[in-house]
N, C-alpha and C. Protein backbone atom coordinates (compact mmCIF):
# COMPACT_ATOMS: atom_id res chain seq x y z
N UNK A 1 7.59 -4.66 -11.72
CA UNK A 1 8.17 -4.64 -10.40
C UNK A 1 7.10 -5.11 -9.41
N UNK A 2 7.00 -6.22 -8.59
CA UNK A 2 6.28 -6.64 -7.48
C UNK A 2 6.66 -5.84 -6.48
N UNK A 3 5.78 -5.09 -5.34
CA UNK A 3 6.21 -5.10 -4.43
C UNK A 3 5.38 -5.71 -3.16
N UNK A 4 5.65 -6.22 -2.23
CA UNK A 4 4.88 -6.43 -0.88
C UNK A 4 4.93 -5.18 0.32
N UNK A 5 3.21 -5.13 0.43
CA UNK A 5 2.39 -4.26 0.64
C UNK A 5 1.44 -4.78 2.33
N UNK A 6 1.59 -3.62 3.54
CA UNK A 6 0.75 -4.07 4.05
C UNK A 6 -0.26 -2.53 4.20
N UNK A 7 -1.67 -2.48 3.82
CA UNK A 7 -2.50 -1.81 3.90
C UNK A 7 -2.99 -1.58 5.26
N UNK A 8 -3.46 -0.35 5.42
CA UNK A 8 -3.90 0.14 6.59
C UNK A 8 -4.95 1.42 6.94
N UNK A 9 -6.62 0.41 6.36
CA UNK A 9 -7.34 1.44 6.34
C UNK A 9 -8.02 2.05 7.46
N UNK A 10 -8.81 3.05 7.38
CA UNK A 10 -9.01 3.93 8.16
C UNK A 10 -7.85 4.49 9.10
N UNK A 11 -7.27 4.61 8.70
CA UNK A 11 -5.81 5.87 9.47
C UNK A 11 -6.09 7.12 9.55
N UNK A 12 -5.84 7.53 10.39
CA UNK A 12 -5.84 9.34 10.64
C UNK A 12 -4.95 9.84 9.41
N UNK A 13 -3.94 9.77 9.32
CA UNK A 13 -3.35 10.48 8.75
C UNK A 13 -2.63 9.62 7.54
N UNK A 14 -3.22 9.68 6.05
CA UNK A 14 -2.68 8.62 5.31
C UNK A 14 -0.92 9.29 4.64
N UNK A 15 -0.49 7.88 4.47
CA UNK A 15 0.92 8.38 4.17
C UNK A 15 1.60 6.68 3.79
N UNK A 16 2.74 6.93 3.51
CA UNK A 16 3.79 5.44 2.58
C UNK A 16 4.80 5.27 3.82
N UNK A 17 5.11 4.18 4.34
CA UNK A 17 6.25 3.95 5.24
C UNK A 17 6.68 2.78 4.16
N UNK A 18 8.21 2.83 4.22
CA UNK A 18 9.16 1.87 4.03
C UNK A 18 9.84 0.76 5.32
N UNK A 19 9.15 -0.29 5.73
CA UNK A 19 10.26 -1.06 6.85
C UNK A 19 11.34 -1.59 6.42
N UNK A 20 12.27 -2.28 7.59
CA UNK A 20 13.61 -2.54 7.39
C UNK A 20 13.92 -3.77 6.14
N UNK A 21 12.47 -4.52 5.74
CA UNK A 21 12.62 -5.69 5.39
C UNK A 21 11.75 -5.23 3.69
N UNK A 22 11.85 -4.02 3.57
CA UNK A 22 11.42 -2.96 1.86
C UNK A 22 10.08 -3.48 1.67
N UNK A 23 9.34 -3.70 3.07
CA UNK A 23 7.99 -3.45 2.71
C UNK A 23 7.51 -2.48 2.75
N UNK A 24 6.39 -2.04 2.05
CA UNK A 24 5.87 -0.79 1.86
C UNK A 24 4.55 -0.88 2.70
N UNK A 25 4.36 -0.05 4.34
CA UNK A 25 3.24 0.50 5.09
C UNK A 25 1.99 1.56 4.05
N UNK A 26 1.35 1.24 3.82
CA UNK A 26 0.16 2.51 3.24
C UNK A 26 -0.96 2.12 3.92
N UNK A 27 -0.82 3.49 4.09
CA UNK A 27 -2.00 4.30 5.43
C UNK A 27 -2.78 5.15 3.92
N UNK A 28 -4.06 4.31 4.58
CA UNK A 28 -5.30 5.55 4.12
C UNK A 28 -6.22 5.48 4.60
N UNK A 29 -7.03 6.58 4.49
CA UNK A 29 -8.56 6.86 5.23
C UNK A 29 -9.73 6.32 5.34
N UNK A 30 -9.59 5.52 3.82
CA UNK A 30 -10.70 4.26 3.02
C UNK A 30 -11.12 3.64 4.12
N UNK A 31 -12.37 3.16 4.76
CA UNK A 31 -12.41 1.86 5.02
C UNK A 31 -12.26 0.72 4.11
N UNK A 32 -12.02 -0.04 4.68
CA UNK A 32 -12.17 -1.50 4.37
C UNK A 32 -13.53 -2.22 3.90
N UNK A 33 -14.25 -1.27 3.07
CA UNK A 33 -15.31 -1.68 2.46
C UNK A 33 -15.75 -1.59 1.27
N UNK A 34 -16.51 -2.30 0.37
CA UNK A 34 -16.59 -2.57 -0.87
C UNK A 34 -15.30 -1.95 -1.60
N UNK A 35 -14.05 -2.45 -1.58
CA UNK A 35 -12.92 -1.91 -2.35
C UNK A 35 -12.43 -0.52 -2.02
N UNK A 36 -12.84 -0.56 -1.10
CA UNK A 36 -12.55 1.96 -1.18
C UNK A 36 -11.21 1.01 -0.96
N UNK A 37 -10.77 0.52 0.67
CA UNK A 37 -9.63 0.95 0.58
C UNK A 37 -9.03 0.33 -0.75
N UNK A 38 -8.87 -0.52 -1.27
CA UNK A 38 -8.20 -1.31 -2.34
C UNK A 38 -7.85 -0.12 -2.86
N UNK A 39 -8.95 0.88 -3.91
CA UNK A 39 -8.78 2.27 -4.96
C UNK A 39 -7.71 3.28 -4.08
N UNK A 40 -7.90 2.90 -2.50
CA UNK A 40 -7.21 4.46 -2.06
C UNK A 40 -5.42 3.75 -2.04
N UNK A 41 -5.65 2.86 -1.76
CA UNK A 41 -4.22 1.99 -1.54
C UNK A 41 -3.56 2.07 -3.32
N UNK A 42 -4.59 1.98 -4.69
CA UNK A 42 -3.44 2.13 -5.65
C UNK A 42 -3.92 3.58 -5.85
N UNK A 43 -4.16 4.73 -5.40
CA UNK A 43 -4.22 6.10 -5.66
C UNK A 43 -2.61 6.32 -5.35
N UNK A 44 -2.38 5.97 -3.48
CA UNK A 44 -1.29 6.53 -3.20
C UNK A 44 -0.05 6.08 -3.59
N UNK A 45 -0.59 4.18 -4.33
CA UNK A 45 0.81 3.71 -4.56
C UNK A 45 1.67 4.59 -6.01
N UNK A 46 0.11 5.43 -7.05
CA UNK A 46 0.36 5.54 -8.20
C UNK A 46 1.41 6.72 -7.99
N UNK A 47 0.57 7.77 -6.68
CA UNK A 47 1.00 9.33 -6.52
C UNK A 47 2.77 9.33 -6.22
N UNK A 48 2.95 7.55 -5.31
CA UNK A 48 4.12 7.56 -4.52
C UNK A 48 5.49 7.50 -5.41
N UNK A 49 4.80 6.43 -6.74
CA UNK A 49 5.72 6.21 -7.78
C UNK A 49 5.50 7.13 -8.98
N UNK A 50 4.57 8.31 -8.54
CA UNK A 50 5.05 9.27 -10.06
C UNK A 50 4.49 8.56 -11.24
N UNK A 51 3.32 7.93 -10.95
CA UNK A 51 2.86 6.93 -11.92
C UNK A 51 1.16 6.94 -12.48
N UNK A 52 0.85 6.79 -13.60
CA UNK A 52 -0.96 6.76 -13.38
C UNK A 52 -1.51 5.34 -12.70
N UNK A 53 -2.42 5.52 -12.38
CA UNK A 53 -3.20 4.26 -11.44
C UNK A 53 -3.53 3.14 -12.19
N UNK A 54 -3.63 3.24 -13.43
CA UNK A 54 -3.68 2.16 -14.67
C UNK A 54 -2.34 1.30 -14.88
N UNK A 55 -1.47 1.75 -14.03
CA UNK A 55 -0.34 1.18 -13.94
C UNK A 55 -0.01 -0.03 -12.51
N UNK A 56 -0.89 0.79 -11.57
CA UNK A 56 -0.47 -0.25 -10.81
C UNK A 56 -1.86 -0.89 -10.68
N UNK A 57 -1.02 -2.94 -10.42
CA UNK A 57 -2.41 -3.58 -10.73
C UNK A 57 -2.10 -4.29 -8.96
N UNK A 58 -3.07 -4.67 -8.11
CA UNK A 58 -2.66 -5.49 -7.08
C UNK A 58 -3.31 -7.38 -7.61
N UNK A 59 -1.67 -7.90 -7.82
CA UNK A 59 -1.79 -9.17 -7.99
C UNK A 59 -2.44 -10.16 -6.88
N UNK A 60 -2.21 -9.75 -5.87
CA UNK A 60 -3.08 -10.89 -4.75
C UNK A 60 -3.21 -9.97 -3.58
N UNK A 61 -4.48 -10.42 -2.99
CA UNK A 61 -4.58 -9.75 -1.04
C UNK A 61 -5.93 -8.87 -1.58
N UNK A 62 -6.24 -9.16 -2.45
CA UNK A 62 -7.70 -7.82 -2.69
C UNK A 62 -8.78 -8.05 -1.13
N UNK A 63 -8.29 -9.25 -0.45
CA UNK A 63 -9.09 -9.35 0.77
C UNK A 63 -8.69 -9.66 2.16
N UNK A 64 -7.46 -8.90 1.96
CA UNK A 64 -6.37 -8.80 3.00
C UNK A 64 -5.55 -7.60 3.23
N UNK A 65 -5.20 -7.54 4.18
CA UNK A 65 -3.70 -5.96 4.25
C UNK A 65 -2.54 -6.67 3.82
N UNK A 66 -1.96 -7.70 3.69
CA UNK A 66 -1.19 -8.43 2.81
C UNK A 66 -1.35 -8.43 1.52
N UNK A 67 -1.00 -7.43 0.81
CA UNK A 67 -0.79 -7.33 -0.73
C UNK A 67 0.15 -7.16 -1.05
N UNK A 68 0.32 -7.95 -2.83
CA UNK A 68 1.45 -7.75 -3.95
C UNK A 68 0.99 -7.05 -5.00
């Protein structure tokens, strides 16, 4: 399953929004440095889908808030 992803590190308060167009908002605390946020972005995607983190892989954007 692909999904499109816009990341959003350093947030106060991390959490998953869904917009009207089934993109998925993830908020986390990570900065945007050497990969944190990347690890915190598939922590919450794994926790969101009930899933282990070995499961989700990010196919493109490792250097962007635009991820698949």
């Amino acid at each position: 399953m692909k999904i499109t992803i816009i990341a959003h590190p350093n947030a106060r308060k991390p959490r998953i929004e869904k917009d009207l167009l089934d993109t998925l908002h993830v908020y986390v605390n990570a900065p945007p440095l050497e990969g944190k946020a990347n690890k915190a972005v598939i922590e919450a995607l794994a926790h969101y889908f009930h899933t282990k983190k070995g499961n989700v892989i990010l196919l493109s954007g490792e250097k962007s808030k635009n991820k698949l």
